[in-house]
PDB file of N, CA and C in Angstrom:
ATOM      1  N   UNK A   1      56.331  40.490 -11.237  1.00  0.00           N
ATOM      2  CA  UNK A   1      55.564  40.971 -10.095  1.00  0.00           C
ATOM      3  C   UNK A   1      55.008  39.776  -9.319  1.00  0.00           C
ATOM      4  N   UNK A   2      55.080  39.864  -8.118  1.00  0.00           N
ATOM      5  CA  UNK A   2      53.900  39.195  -6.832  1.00  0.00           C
ATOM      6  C   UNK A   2      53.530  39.429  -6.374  1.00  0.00           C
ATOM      7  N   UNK A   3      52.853  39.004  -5.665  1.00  0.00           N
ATOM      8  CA  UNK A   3      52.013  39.720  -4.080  1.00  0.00           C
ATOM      9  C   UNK A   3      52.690  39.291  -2.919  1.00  0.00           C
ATOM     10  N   UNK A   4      52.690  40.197  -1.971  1.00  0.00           N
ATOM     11  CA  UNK A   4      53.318  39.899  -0.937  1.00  0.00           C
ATOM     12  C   UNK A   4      52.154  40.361   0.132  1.00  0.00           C
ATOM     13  N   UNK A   5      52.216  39.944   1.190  1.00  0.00           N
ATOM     14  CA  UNK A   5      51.736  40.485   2.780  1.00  0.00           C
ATOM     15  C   UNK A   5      52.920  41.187   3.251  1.00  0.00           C
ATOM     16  N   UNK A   6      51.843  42.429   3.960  1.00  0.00           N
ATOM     17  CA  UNK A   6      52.865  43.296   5.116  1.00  0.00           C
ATOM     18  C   UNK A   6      52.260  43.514   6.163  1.00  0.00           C
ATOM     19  N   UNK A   7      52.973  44.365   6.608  1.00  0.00           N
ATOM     20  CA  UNK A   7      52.495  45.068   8.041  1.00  0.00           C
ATOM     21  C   UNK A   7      51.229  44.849   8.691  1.00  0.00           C
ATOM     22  N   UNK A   8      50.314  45.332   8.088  1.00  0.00           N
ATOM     23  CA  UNK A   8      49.253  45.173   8.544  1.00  0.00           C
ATOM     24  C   UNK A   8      48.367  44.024   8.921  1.00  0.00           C
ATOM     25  N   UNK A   9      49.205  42.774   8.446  1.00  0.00           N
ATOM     26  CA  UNK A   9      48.797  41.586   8.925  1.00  0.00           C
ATOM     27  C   UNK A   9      49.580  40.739  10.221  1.00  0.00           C
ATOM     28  N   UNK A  10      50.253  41.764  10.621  1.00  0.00           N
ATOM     29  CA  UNK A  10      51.070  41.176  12.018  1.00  0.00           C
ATOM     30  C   UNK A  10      49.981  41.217  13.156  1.00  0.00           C
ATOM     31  N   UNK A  11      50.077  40.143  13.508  1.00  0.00           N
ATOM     32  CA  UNK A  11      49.088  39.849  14.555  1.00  0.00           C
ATOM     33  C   UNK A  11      47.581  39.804  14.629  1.00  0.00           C
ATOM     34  N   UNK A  12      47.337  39.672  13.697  1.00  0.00           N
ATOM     35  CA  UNK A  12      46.450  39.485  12.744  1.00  0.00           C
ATOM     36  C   UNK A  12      45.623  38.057  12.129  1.00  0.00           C
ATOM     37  N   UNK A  13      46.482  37.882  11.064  1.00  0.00           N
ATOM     38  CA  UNK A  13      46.247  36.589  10.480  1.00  0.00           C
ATOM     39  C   UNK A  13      45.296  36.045   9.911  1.00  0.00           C
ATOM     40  N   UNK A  14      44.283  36.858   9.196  1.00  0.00           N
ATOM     41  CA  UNK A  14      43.121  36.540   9.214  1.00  0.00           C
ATOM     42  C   UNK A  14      43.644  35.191   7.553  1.00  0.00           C
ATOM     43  N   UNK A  15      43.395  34.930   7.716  1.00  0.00           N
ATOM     44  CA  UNK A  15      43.577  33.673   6.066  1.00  0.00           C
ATOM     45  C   UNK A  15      42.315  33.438   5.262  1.00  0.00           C
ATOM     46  N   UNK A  16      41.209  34.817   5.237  1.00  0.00           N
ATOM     47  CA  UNK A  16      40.425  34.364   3.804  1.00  0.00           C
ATOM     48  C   UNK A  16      41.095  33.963   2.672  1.00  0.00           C
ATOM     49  N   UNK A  17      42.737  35.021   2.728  1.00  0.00           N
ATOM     50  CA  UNK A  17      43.180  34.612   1.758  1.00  0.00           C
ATOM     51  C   UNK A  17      43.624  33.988   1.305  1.00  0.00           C
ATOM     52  N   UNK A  18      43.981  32.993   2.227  1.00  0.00           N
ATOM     53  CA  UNK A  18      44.597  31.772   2.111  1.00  0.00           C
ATOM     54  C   UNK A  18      43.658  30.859   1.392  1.00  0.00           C
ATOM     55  N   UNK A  19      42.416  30.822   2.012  1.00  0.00           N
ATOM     56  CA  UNK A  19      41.327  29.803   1.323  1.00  0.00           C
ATOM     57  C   UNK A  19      41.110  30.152  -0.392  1.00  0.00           C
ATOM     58  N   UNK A  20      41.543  31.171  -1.193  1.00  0.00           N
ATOM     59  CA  UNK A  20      41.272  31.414  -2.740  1.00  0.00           C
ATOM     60  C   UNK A  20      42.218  31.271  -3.742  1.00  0.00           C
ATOM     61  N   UNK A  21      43.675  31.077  -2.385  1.00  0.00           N
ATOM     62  CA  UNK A  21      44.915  30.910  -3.563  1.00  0.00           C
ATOM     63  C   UNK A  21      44.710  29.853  -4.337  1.00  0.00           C
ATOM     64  N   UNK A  22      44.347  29.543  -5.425  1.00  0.00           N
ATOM     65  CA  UNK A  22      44.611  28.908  -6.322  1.00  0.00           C
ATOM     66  C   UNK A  22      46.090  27.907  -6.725  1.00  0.00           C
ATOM     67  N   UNK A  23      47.310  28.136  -5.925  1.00  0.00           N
ATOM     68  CA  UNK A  23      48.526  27.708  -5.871  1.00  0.00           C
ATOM     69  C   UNK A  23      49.198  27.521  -4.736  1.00  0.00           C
ATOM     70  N   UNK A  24      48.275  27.676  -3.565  1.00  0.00           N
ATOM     71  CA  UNK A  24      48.583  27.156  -2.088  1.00  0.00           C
ATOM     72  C   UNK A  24      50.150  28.111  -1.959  1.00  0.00           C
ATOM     73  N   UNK A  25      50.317  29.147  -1.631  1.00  0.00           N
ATOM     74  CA  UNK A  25      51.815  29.810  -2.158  1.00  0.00           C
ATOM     75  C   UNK A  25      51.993  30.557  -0.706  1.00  0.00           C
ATOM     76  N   UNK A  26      51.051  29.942   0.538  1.00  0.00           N
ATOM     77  CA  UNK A  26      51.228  31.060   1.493  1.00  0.00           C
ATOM     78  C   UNK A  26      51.934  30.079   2.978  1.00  0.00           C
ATOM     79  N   UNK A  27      52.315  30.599   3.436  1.00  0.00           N
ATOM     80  CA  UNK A  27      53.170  30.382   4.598  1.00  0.00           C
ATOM     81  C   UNK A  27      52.764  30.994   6.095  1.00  0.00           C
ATOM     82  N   UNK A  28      53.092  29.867   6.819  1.00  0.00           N
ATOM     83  CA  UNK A  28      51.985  30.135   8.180  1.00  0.00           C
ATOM     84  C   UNK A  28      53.461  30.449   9.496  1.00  0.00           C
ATOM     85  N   UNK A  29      53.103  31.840  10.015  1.00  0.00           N
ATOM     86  CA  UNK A  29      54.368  31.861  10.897  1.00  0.00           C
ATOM     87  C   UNK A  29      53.585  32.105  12.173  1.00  0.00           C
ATOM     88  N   UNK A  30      54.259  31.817  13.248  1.00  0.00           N
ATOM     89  CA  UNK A  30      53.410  32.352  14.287  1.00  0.00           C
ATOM     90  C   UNK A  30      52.357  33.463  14.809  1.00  0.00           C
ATOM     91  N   UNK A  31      52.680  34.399  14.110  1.00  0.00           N
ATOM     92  CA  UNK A  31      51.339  36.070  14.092  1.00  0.00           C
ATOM     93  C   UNK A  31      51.511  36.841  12.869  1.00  0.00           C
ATOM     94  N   UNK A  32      52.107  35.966  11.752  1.00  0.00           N
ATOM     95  CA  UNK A  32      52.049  36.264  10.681  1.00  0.00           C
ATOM     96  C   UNK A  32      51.790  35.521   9.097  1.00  0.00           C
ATOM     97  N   UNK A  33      51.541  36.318   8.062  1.00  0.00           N
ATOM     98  CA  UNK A  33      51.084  34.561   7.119  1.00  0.00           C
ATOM     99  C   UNK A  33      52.157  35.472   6.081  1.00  0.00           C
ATOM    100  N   UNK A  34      52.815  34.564   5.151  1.00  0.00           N
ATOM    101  CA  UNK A  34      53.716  35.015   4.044  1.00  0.00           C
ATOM    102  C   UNK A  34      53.070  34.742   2.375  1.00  0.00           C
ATOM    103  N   UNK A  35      53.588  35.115   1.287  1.00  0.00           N
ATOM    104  CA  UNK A  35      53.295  34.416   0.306  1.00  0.00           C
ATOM    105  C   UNK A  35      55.061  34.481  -0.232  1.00  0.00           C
ATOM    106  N   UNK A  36      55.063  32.807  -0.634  1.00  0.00           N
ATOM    107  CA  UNK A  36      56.088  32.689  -1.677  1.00  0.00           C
ATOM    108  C   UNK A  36      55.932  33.247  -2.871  1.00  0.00           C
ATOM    109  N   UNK A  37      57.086  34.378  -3.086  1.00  0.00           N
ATOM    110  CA  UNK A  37      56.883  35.197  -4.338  1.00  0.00           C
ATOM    111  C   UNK A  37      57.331  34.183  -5.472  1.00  0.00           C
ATOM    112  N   UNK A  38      57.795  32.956  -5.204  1.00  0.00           N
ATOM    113  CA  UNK A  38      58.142  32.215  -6.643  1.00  0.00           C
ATOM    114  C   UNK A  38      57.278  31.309  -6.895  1.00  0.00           C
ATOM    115  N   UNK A  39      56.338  31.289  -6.005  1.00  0.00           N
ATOM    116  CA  UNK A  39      54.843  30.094  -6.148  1.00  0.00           C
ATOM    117  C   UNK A  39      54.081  31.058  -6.535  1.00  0.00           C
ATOM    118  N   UNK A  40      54.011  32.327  -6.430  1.00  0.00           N
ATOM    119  CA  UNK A  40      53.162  33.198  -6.677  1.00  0.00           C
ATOM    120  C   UNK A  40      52.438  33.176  -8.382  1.00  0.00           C
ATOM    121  N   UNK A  41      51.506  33.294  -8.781  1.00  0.00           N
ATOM    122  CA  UNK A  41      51.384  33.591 -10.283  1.00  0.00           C
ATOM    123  C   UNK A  41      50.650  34.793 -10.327  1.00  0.00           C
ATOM    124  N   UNK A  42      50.604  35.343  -9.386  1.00  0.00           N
ATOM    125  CA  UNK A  42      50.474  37.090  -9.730  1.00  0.00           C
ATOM    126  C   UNK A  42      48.626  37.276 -10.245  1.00  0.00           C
ATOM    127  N   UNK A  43      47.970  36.379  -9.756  1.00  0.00           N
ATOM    128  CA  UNK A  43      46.757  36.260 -10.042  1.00  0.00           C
ATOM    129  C   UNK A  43      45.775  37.528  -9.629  1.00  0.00           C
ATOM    130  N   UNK A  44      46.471  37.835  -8.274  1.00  0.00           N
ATOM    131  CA  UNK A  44      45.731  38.873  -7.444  1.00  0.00           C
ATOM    132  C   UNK A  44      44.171  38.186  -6.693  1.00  0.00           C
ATOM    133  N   UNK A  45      43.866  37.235  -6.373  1.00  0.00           N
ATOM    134  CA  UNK A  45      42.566  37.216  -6.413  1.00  0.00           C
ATOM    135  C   UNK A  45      42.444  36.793  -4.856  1.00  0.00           C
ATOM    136  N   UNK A  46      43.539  36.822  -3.882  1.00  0.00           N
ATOM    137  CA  UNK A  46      43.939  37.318  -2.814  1.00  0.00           C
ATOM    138  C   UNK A  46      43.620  38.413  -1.952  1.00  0.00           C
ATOM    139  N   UNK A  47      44.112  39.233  -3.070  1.00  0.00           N
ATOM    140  CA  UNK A  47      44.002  40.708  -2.361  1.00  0.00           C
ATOM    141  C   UNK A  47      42.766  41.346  -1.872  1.00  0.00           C
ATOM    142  N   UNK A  48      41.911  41.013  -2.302  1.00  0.00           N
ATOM    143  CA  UNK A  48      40.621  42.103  -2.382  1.00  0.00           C
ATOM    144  C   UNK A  48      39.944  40.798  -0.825  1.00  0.00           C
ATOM    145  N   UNK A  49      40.327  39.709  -0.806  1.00  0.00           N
ATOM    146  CA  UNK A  49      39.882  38.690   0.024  1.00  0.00           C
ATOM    147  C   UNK A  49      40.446  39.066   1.688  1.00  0.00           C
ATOM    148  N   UNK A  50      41.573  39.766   1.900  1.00  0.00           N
ATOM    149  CA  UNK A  50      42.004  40.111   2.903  1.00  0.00           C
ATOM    150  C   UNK A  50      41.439  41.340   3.606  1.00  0.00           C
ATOM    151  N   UNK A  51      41.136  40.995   4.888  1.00  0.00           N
ATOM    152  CA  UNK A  51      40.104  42.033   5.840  1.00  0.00           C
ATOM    153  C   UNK A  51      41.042  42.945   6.325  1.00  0.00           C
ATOM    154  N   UNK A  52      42.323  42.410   6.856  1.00  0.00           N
ATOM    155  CA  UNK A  52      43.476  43.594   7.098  1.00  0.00           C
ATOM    156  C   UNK A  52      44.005  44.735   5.952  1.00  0.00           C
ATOM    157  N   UNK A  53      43.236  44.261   4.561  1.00  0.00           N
ATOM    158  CA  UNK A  53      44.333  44.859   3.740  1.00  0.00           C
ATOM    159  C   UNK A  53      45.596  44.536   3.416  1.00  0.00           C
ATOM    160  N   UNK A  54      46.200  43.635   3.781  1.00  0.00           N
ATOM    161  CA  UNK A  54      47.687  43.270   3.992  1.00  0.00           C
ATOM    162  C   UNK A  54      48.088  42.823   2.699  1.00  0.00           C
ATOM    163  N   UNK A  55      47.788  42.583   1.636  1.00  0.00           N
ATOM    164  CA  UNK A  55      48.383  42.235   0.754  1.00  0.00           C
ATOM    165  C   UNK A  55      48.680  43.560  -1.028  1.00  0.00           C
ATOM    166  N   UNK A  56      49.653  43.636  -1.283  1.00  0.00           N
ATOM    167  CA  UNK A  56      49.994  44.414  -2.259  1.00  0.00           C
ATOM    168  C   UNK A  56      50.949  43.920  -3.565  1.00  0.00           C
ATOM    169  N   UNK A  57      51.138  44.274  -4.757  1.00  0.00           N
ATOM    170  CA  UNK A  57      52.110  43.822  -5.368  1.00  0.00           C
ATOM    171  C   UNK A  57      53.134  44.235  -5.114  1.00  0.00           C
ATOM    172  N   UNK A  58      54.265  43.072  -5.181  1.00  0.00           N
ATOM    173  CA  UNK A  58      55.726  43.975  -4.498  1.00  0.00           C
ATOM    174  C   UNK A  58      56.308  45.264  -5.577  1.00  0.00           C
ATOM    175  N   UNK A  59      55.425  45.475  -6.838  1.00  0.00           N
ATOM    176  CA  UNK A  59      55.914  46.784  -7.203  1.00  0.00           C
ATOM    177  C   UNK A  59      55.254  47.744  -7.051  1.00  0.00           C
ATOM    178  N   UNK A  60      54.193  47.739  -5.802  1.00  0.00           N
ATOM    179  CA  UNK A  60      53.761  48.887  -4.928  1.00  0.00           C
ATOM    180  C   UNK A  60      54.815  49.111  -3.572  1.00  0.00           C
ATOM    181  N   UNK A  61      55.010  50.479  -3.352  1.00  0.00           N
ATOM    182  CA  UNK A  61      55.685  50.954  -2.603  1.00  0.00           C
ATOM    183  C   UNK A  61      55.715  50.278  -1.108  1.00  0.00           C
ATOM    184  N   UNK A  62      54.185  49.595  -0.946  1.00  0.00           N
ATOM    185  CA  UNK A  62      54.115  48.765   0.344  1.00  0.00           C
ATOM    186  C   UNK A  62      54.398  47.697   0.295  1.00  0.00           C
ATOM    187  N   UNK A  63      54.616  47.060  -0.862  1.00  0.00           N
ATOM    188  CA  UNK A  63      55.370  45.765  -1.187  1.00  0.00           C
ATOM    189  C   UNK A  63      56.815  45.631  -1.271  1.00  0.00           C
ATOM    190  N   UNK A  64      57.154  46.486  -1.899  1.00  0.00           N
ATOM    191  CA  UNK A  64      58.992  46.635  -2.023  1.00  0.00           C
ATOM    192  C   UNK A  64      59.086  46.301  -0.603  1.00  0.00           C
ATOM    193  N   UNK A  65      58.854  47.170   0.367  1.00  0.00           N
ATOM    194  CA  UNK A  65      59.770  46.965   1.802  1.00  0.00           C
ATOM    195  C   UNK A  65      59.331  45.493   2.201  1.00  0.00           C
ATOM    196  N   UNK A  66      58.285  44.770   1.987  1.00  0.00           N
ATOM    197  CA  UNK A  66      57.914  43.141   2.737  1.00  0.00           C
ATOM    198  C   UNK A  66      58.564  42.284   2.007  1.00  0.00           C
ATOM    199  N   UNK A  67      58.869  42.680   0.414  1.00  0.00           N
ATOM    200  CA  UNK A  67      59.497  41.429   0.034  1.00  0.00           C
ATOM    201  C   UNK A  67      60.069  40.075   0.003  1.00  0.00           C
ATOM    202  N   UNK A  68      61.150  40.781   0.358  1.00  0.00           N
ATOM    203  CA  UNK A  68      62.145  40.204   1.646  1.00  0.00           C
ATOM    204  C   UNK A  68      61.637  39.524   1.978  1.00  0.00           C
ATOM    205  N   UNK A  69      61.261  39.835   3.410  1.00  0.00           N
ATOM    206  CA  UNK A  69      60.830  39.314   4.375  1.00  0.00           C
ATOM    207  C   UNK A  69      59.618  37.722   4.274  1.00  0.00           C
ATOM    208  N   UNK A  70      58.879  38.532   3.147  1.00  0.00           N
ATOM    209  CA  UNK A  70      58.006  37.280   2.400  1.00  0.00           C
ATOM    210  C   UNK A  70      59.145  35.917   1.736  1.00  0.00           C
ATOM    211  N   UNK A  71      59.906  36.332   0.969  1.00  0.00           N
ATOM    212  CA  UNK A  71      60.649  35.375   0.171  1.00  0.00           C
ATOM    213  C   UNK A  71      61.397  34.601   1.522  1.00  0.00           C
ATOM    214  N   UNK A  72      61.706  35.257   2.766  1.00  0.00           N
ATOM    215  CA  UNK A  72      62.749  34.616   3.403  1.00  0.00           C
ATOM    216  C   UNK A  72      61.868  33.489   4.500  1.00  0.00           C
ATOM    217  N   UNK A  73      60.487  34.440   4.997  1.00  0.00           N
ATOM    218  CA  UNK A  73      60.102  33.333   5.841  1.00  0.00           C
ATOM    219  C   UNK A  73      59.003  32.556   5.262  1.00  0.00           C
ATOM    220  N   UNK A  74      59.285  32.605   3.299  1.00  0.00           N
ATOM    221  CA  UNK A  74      58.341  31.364   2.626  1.00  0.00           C
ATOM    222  C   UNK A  74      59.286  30.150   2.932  1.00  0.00           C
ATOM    223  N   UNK A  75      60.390  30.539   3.345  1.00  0.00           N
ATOM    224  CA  UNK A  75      61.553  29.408   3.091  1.00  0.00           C
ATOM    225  C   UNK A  75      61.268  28.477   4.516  1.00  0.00           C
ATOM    226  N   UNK A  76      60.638  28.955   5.308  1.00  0.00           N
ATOM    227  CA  UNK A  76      61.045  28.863   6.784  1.00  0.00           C
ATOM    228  C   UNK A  76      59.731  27.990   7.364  1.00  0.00           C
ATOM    229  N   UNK A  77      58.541  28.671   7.012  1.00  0.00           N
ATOM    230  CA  UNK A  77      57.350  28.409   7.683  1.00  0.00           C
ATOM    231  C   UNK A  77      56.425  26.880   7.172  1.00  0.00           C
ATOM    232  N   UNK A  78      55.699  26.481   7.552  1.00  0.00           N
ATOM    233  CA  UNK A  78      54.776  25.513   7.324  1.00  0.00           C
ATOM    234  C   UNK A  78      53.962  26.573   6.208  1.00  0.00           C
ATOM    235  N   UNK A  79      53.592  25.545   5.027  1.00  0.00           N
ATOM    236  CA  UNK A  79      52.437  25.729   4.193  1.00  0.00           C
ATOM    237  C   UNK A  79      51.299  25.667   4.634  1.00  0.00           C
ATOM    238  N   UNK A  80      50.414  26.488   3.950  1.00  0.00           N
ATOM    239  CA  UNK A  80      49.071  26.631   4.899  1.00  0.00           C
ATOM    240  C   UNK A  80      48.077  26.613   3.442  1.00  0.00           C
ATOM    241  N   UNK A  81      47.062  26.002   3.574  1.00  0.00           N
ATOM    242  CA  UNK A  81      45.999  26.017   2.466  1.00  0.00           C
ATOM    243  C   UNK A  81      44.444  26.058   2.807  1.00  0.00           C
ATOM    244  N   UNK A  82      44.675  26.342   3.828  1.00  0.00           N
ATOM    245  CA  UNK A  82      42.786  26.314   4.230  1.00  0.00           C
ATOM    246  C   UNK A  82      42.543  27.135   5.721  1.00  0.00           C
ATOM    247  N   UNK A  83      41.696  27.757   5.303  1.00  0.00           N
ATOM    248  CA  UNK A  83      41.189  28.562   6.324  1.00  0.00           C
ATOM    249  C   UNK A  83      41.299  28.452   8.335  1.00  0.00           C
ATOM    250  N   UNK A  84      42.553  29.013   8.838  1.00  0.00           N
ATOM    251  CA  UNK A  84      42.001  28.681  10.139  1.00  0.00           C
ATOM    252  C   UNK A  84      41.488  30.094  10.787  1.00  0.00           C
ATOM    253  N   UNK A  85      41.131  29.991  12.126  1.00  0.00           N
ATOM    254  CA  UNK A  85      40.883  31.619  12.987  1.00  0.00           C
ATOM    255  C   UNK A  85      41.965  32.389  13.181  1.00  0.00           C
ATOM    256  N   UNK A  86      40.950  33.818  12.808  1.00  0.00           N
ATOM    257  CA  UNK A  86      42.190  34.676  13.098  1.00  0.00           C
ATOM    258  C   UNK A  86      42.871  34.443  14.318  1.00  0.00           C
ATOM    259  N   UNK A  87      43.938  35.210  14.572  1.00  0.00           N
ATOM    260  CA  UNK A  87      44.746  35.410  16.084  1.00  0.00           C
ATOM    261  C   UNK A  87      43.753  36.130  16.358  1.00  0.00           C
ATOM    262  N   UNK A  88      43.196  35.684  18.161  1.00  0.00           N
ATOM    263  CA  UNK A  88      41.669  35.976  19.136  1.00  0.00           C
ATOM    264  C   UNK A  88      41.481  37.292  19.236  1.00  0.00           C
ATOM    265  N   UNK A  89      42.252  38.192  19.415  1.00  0.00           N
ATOM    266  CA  UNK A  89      42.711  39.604  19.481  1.00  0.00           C
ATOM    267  C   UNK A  89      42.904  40.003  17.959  1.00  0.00           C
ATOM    268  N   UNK A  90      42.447  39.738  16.845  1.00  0.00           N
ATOM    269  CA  UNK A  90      42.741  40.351  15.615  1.00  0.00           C
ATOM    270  C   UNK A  90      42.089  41.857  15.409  1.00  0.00           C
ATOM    271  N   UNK A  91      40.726  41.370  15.734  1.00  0.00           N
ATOM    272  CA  UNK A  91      40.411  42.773  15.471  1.00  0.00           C
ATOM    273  C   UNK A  91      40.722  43.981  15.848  1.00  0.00           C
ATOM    274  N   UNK A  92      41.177  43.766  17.067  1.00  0.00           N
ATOM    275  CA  UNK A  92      42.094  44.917  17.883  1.00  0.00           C
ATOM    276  C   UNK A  92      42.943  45.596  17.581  1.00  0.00           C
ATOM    277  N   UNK A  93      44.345  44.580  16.682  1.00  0.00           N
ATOM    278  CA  UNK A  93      45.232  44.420  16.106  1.00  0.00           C
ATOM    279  C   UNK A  93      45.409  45.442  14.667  1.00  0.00           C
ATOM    280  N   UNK A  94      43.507  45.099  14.053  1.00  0.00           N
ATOM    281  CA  UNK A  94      43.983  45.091  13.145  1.00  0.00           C
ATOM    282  C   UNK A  94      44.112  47.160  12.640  1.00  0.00           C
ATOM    283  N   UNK A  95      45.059  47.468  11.585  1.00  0.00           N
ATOM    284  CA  UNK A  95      45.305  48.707  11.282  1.00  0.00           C
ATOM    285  C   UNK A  95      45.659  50.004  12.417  1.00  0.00           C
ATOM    286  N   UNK A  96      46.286  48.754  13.464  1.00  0.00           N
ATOM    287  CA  UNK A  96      47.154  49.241  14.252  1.00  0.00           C
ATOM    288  C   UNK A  96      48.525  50.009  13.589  1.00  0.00           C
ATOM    289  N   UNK A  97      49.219  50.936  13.355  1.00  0.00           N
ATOM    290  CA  UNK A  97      50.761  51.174  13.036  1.00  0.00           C
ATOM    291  C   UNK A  97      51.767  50.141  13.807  1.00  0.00           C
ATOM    292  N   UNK A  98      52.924  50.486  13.055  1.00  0.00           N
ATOM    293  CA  UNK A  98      54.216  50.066  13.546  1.00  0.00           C
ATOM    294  C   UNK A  98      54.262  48.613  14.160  1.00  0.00           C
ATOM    295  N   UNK A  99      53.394  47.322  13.477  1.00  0.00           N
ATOM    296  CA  UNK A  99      53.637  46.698  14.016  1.00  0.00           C
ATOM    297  C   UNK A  99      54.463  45.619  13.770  1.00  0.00           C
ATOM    298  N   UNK A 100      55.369  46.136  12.827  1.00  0.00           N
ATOM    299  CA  UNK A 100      56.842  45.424  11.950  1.00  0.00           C
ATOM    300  C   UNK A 100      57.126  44.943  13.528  1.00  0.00           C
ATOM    301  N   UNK A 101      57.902  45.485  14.275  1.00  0.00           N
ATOM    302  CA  UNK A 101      58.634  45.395  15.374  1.00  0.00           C
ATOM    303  C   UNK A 101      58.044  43.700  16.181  1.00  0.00           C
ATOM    304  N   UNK A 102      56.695  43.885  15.951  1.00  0.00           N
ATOM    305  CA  UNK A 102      56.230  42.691  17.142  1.00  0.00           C
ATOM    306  C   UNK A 102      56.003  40.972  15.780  1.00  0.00           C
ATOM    307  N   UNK A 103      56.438  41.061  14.283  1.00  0.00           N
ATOM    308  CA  UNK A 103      56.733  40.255  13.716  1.00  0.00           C
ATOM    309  C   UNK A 103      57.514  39.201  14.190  1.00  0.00           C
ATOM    310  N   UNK A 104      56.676  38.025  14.873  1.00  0.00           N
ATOM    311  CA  UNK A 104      57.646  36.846  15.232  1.00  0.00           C
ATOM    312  C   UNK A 104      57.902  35.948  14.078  1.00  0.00           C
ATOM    313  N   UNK A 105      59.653  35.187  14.191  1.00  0.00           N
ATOM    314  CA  UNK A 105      60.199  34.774  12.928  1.00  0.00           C
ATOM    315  C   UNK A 105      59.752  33.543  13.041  1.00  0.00           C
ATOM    316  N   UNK A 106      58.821  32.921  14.540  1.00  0.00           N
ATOM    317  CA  UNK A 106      58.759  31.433  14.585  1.00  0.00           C
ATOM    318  C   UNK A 106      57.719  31.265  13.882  1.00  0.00           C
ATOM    319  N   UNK A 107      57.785  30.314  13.478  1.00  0.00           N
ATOM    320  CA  UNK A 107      56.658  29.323  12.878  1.00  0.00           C
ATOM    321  C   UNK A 107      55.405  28.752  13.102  1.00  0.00           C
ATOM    322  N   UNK A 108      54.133  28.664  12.890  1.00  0.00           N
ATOM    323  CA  UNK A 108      53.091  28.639  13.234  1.00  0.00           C
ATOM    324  C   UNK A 108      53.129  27.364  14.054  1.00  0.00           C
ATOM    325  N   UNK A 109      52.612  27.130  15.150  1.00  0.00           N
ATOM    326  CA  UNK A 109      52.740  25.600  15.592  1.00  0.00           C
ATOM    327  C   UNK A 109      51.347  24.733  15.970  1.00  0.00           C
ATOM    328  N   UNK A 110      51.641  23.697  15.188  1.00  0.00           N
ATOM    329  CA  UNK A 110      50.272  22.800  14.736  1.00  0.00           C
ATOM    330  C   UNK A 110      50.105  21.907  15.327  1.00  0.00           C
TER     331      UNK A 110
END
């Protein structure tokens, strides 16, 4: 098992959770943050830290479908280990539906 981010953190971004990983395992994409499921150690101490909700184990039903998507753009993105601001519009954003669709694949730029 890991944790993954989904949906609900598109456009979003908030990174408390980023600041508690213990194994720096998360990935910074342009309006989205990832966790590498093979850096992962399944600690959980993530989850409860995220204001969107966005994070689940991928053997919860909301995890299976992000998987993917986590493992592919851990490969892709800049590592991220410390707290920056959400995207300015987060709160707006956040627990919006359907916002798979507006997931950009680019990369956070620093």
């Amino acid at each position: 098992m890991t944790y993954v981010v989904t949906e609900n953190c598109v456009k979003c971004k908030y990174t408390d959770c980023v600041e508690v990983c213990p194994v720096d395992c998360f990935y910074e994409g342009e309006n989205f943050l990832v966790i590498n499921p093979d850096e992962c150690i399944d600690c959980g101490v993530c989850q409860p830290e995220c204001p969107a909700e966005a994070i689940f184990p991928d053997s919860e039903p909301q995890g299976q479908e992000w998987a993917e998507i986590n493992r592919q753009y851990a490969g892709q993105w800049p590592n991220i280990t410390k707290k920056i601001a959400a995207a300015p519009d987060a709160d707006a954003w956040k627990d919006k539906p359907g916002k798979k669709a507006s997931l950009s694949a680019n990369p956070a730029k620093r």
